[in-house]
C-alpha atoms as a PDB file:
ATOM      1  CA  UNK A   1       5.665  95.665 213.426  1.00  0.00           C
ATOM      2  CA  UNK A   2       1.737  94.987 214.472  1.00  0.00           C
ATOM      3  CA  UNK A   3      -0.761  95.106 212.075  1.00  0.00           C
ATOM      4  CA  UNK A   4      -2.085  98.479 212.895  1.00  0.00           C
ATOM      5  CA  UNK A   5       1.479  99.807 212.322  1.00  0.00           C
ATOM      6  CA  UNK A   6       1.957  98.542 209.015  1.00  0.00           C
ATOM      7  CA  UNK A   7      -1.959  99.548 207.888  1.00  0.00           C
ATOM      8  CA  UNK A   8      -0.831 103.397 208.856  1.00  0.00           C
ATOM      9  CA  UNK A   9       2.612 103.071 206.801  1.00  0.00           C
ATOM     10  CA  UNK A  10       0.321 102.133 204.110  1.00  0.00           C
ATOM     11  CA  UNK A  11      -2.055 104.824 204.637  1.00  0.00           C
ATOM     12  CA  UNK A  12       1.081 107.322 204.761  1.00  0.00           C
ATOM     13  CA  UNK A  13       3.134 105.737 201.569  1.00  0.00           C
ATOM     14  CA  UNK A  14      -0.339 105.670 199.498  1.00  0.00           C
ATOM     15  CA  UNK A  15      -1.063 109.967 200.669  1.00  0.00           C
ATOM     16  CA  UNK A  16       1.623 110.673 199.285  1.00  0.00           C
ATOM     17  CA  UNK A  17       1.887 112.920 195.761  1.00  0.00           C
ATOM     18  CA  UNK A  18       2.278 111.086 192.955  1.00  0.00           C
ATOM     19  CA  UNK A  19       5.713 111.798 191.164  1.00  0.00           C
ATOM     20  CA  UNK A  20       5.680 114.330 188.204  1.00  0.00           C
ATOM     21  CA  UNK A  21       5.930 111.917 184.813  1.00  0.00           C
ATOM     22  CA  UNK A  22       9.866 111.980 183.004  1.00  0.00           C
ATOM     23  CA  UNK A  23       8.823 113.703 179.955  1.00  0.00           C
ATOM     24  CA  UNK A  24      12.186 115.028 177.861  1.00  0.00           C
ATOM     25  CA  UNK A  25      12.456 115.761 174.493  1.00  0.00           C
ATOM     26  CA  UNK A  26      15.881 114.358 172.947  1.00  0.00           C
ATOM     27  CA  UNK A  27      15.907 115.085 169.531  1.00  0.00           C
ATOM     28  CA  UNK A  28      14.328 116.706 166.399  1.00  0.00           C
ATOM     29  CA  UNK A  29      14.546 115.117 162.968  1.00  0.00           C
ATOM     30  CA  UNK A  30      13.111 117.016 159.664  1.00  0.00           C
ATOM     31  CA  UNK A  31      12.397 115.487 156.594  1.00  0.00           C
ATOM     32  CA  UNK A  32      11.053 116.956 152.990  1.00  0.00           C
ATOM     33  CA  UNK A  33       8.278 115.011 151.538  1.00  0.00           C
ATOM     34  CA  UNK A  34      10.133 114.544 147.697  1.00  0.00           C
ATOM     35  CA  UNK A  35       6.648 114.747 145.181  1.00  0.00           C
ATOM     36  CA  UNK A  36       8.144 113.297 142.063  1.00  0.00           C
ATOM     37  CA  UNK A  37      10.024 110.036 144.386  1.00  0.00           C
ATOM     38  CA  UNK A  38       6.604 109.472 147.104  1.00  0.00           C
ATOM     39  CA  UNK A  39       9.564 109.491 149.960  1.00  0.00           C
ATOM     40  CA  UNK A  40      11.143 111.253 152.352  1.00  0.00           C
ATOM     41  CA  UNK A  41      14.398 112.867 152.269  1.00  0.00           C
ATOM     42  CA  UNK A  42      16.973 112.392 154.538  1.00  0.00           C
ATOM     43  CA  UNK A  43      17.154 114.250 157.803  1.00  0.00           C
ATOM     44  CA  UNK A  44      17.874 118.077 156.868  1.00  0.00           C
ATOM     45  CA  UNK A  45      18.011 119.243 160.194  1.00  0.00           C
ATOM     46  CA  UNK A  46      21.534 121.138 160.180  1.00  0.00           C
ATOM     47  CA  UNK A  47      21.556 121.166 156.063  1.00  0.00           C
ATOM     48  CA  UNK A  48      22.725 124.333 154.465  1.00  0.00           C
ATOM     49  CA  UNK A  49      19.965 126.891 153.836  1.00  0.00           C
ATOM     50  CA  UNK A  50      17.680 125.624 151.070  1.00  0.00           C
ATOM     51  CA  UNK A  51      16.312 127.769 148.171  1.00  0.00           C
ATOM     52  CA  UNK A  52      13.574 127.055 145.745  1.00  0.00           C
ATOM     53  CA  UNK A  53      13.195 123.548 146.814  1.00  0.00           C
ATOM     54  CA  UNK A  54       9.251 123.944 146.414  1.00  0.00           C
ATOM     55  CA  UNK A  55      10.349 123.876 142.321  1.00  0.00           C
ATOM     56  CA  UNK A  56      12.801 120.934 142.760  1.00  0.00           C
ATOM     57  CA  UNK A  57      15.522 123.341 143.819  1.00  0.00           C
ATOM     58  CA  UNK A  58      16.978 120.779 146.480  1.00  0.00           C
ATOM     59  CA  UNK A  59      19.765 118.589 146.240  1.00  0.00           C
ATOM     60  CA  UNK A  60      17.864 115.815 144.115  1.00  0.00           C
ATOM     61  CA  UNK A  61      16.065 118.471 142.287  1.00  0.00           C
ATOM     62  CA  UNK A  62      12.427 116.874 143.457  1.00  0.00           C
ATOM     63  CA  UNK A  63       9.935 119.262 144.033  1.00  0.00           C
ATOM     64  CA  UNK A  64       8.979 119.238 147.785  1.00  0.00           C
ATOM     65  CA  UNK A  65       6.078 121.486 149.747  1.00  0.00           C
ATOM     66  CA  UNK A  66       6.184 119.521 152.914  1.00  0.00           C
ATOM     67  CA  UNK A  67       8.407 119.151 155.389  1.00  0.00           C
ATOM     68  CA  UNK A  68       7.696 115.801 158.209  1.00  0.00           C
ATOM     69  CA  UNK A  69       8.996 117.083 161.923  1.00  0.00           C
ATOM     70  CA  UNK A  70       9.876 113.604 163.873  1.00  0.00           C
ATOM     71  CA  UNK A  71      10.158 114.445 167.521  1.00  0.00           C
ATOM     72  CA  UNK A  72      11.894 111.840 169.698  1.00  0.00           C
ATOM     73  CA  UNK A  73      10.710 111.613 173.650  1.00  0.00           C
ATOM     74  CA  UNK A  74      12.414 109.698 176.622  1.00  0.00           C
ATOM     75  CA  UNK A  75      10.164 108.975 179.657  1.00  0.00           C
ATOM     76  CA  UNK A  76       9.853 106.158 182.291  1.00  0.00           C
ATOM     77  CA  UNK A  77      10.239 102.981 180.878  1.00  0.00           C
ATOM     78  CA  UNK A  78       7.176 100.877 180.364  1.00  0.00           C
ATOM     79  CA  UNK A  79       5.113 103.892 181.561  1.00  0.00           C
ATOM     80  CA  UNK A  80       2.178 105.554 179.869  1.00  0.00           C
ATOM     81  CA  UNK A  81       2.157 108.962 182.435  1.00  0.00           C
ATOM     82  CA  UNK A  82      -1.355 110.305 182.987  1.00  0.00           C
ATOM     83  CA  UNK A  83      -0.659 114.080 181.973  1.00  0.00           C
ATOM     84  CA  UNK A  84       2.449 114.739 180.515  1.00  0.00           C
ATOM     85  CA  UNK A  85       2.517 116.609 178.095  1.00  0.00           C
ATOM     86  CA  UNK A  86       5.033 118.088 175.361  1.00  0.00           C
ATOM     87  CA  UNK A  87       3.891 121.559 173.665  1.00  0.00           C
ATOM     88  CA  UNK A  88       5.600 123.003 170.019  1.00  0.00           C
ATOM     89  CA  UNK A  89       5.277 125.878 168.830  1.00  0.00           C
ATOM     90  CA  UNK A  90       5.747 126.608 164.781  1.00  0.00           C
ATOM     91  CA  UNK A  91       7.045 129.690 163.745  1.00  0.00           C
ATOM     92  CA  UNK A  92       7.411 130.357 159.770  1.00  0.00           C
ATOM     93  CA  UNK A  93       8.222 133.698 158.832  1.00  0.00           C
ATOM     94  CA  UNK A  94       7.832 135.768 155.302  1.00  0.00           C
ATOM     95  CA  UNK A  95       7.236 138.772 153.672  1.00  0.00           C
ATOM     96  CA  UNK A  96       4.028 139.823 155.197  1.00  0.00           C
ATOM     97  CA  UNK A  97       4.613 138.690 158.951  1.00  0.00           C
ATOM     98  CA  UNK A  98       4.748 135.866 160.578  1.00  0.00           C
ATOM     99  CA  UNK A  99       2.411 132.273 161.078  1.00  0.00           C
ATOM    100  CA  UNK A 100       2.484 130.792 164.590  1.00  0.00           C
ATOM    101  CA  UNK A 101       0.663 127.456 165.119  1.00  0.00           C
ATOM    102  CA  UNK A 102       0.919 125.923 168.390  1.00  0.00           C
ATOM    103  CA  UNK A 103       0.584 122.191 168.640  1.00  0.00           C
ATOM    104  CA  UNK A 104       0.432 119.681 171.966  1.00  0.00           C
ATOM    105  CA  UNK A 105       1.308 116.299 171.932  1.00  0.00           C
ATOM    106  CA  UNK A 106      -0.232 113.985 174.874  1.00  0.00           C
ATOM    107  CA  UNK A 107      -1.034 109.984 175.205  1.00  0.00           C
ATOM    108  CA  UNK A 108       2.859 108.774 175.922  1.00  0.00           C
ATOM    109  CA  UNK A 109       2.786 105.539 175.977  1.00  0.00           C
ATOM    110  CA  UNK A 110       6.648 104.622 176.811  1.00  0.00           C
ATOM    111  CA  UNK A 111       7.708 100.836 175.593  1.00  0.00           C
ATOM    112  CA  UNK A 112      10.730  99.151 177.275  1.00  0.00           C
ATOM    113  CA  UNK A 113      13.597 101.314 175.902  1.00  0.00           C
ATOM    114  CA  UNK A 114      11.372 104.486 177.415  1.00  0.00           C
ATOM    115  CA  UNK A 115      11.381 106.130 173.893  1.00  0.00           C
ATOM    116  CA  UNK A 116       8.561 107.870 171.446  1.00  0.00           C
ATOM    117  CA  UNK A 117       8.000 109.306 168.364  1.00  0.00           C
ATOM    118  CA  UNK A 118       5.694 112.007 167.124  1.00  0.00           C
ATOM    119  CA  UNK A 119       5.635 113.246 164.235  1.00  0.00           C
ATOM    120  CA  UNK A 120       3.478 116.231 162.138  1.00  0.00           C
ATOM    121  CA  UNK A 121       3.282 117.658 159.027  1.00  0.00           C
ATOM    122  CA  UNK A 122       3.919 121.270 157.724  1.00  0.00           C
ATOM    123  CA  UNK A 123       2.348 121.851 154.440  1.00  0.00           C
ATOM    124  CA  UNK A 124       3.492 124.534 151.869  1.00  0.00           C
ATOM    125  CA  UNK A 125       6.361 125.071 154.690  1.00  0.00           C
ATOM    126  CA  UNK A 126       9.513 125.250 151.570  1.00  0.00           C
ATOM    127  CA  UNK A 127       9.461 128.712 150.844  1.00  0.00           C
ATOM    128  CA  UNK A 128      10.072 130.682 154.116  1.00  0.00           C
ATOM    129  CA  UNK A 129      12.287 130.196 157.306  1.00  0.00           C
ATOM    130  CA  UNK A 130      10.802 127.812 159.655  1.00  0.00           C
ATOM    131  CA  UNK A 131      11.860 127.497 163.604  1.00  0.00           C
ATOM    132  CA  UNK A 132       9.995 124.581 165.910  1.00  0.00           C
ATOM    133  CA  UNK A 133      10.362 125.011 169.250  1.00  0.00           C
ATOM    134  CA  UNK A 134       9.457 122.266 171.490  1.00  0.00           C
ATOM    135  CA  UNK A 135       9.289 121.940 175.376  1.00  0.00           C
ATOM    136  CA  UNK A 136       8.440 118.945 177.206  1.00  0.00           C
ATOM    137  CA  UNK A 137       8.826 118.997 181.552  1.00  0.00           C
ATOM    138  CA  UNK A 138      12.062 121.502 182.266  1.00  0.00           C
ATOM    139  CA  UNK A 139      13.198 120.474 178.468  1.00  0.00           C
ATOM    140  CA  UNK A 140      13.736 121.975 175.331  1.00  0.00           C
ATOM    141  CA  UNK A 141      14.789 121.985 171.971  1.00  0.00           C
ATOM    142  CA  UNK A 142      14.881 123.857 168.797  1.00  0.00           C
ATOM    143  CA  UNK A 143      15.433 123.835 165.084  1.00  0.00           C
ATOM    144  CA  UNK A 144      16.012 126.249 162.675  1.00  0.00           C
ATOM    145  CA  UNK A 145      15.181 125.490 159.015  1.00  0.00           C
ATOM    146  CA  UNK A 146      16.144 128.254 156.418  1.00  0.00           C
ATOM    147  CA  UNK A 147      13.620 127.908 153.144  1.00  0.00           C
ATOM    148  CA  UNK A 148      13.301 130.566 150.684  1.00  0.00           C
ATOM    149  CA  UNK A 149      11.593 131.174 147.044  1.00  0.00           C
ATOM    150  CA  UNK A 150      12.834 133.490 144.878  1.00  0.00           C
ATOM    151  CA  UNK A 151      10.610 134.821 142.135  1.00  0.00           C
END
């Protein structure tokens, strides 16, 4: 191959599109902040329904308002991809309607096992149903948390 040849192939490979980042959300972990103990539960994603746990209603009878989402990413490995992104959306539901917050999560920086947290807080999140939806590329996951207060 002469040296013009192999300057168009590079001209040609470098043109091309770059490929779409590997952004895929694996899993969702929950856990309550406990007030009294200044730690965190164990995962409660898949728990039975929970009731009065902002009073210490939960299984250790600790008062807890907050509720830590830990959301687990694969990508490339050793990649930090330039715009993907991974969207949740927060739905908690009560009485009078229902709250919708909307989060995005961006700055992936992938190590060598191609895995990433991120986590966020819900605040006063114990006494109504909670769902987090969250889509990253053509994937997505869900949880379902059932809270409730009763008077």
């Amino acid at each position: 191959m002469n040296t013009a040849s192999r300057i168009v192939l590079a001209l040609a490979l470098a043109a091309q599109p770059a490929m779409a980042a590997e952004l895929k959300i694996t899993d969702i972990k929950a856990y309550l902040y406990l007030e009294h103990a200044g730690k965190l539960s164990d995962n409660i994603v898949g728990a039975p329904p929970f009731e009065n746990v902002a009073k210490g209603g939960g299984a250790d009878h600790d008062p807890a308002t907050a509720i830590l989402f830990d959301l687990t990413f694969a990508g490339d490995k050793n990649a930090s991809p330039k715009y993907a992104t991974a969207t949740v959306d927060v739905t908690q539901s009560s009485r009078s309607g229902q709250i919708v917050t909307h989060k995005a999560f961006t700055n992936f920086i992938f190590g060598a096992d191609g895995i990433q947290h991120k986590v966020f807080l819900v605040e006063n999140g114990t006494c109504m149903p909670i769902v987090v939806d969250v889509r990253a590329n053509k994937t997505a996951k869900n949880v379902r948390l059932d809270f409730q207060c009763k008077e």
